[in-house]
C-alpha atoms as a PDB file:
ATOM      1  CA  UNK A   1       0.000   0.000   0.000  1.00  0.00           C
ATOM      2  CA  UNK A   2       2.761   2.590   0.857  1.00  0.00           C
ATOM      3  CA  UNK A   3       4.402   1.809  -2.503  1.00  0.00           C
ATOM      4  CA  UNK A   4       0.992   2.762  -4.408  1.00  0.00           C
ATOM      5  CA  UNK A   5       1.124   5.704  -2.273  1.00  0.00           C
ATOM      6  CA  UNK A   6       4.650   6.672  -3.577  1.00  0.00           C
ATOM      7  CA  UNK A   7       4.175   5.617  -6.578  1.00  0.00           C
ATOM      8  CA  UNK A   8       0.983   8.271  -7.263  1.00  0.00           C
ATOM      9  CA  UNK A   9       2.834  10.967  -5.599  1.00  0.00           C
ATOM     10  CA  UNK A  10       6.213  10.647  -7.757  1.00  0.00           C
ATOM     11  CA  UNK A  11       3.694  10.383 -10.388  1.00  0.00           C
ATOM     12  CA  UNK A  12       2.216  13.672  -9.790  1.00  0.00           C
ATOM     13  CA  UNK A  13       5.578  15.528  -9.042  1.00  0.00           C
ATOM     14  CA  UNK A  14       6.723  14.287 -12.463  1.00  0.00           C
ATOM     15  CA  UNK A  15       3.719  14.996 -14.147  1.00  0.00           C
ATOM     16  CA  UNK A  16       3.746  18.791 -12.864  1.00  0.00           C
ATOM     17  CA  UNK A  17       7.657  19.247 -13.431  1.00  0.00           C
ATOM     18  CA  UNK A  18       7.149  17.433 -17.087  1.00  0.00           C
ATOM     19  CA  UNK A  19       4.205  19.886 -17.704  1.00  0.00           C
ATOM     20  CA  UNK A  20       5.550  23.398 -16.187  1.00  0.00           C
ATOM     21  CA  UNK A  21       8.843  22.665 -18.594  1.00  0.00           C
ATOM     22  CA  UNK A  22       8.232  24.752 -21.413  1.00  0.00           C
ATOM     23  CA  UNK A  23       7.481  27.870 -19.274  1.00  0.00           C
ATOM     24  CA  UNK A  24      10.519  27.642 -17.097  1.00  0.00           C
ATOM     25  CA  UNK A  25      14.309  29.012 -17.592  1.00  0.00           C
ATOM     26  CA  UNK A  26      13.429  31.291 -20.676  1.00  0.00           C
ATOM     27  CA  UNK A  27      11.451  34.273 -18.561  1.00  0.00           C
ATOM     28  CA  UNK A  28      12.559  36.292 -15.554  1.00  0.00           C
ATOM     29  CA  UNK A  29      10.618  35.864 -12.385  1.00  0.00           C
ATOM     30  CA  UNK A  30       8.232  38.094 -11.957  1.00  0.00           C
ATOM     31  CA  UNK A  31       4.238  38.013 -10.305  1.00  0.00           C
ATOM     32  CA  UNK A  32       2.819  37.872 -13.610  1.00  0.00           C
ATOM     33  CA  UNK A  33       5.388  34.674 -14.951  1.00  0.00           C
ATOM     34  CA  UNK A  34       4.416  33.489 -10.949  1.00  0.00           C
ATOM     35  CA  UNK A  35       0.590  33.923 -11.468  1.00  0.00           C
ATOM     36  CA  UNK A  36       0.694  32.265 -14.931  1.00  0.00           C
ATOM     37  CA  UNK A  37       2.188  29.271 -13.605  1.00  0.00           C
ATOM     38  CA  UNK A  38      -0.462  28.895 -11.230  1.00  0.00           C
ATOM     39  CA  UNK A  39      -3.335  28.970 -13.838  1.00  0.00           C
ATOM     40  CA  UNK A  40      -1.331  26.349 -15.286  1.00  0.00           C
ATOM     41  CA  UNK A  41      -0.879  24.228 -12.106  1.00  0.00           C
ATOM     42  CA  UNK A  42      -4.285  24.714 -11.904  1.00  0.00           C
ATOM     43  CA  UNK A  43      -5.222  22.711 -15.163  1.00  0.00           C
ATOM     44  CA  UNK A  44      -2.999  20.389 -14.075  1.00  0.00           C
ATOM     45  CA  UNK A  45      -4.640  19.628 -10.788  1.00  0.00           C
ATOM     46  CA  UNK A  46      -8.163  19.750 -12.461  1.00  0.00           C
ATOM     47  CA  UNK A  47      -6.631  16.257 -14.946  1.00  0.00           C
ATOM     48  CA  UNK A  48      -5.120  15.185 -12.025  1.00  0.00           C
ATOM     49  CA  UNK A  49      -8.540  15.237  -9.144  1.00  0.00           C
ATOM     50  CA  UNK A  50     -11.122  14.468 -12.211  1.00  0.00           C
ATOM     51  CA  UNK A  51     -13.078  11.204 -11.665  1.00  0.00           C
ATOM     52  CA  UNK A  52     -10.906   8.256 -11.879  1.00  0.00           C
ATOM     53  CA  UNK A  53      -7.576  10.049 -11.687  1.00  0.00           C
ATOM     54  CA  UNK A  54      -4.498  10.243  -9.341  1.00  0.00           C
ATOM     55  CA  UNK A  55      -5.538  11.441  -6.529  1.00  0.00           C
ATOM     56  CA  UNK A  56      -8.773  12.830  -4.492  1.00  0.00           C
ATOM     57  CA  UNK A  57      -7.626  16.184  -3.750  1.00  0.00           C
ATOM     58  CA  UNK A  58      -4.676  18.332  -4.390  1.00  0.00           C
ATOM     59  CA  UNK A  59      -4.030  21.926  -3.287  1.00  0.00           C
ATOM     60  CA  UNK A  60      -1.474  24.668  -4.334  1.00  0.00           C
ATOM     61  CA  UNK A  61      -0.347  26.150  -0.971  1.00  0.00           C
ATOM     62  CA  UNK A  62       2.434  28.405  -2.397  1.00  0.00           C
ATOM     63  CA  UNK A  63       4.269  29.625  -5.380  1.00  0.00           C
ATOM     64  CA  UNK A  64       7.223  31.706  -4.912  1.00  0.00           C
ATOM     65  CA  UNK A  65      10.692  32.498  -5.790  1.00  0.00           C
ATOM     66  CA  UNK A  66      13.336  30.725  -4.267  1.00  0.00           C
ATOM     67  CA  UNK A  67      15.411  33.050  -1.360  1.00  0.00           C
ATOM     68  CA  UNK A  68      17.933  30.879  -1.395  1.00  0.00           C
ATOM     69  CA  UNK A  69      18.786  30.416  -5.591  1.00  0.00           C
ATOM     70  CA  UNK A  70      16.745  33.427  -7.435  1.00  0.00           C
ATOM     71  CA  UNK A  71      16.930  31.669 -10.620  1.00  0.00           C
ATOM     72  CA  UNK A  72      14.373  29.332  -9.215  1.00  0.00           C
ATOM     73  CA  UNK A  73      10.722  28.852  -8.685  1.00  0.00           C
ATOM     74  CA  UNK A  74       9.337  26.961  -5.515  1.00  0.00           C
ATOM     75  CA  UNK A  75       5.903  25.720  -5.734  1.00  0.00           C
ATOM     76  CA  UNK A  76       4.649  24.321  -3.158  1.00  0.00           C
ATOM     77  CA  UNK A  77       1.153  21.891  -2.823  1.00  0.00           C
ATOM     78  CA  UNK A  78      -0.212  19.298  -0.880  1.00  0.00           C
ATOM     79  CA  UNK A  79      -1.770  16.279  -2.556  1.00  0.00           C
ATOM     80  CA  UNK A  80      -4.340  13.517  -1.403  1.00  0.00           C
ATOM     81  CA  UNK A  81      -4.079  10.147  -3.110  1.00  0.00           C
ATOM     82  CA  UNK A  82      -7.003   7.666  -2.956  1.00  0.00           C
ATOM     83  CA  UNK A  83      -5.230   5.521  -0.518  1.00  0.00           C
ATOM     84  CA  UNK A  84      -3.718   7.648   2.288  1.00  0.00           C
ATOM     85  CA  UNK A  85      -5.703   8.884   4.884  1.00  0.00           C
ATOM     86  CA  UNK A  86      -4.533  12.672   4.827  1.00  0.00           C
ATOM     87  CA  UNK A  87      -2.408  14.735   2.653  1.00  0.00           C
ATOM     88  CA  UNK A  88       0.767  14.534   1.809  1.00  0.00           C
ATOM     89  CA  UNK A  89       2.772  17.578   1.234  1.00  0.00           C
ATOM     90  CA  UNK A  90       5.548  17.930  -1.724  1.00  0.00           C
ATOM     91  CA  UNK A  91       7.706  21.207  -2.729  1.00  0.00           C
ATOM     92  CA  UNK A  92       8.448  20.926  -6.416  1.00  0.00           C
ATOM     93  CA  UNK A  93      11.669  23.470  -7.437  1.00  0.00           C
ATOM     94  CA  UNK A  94      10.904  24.563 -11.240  1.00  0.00           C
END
């Protein structure tokens, strides 16, 4: 059961770094690059909570730049697969 549980969630983290890709390393950080990434995480999580996919639930807690490397976006999110009992929380570095 813990496998299926990793499993889903390197699943998700893949999916999300696989589909933010094309919008990261060619534009300076800025709120507008930061609020466009978020409409797109948002997509994302709408595939990945739809009936009879990945997980139950999956929230988008934070999306920032990264105080330690500036050339780096943090998003933050918490996900709920089918199988654990709460969420688990993940920070993906774009």
């Amino acid at each position: 059961r813990s496998y299926s549980i990793t499993k889903a969630i390197d699943f998700v983290a893949k999916f999300h770094r696989t589909g933010l890709k094309p919008y990261t390393g060619n534009k300076n950080i800025t709120q507008a690059y930061l609020d466009s990434l978020a409409m797109i995480f948002q997509g994302q999580r709408a595939y990945l909570t739809r009936p009879g996919g990945t997980l139950q639930d999956e929230k988008l807690l934070s999306i920032e730049q990264s105080e330690t490397s500036p050339d780096t976006t943090e998003i933050k999110v918490s996900a709920k697969p089918y199988y654990a009992g709460d969420y688990i929380d993940m920070t993906l570095s774009v």
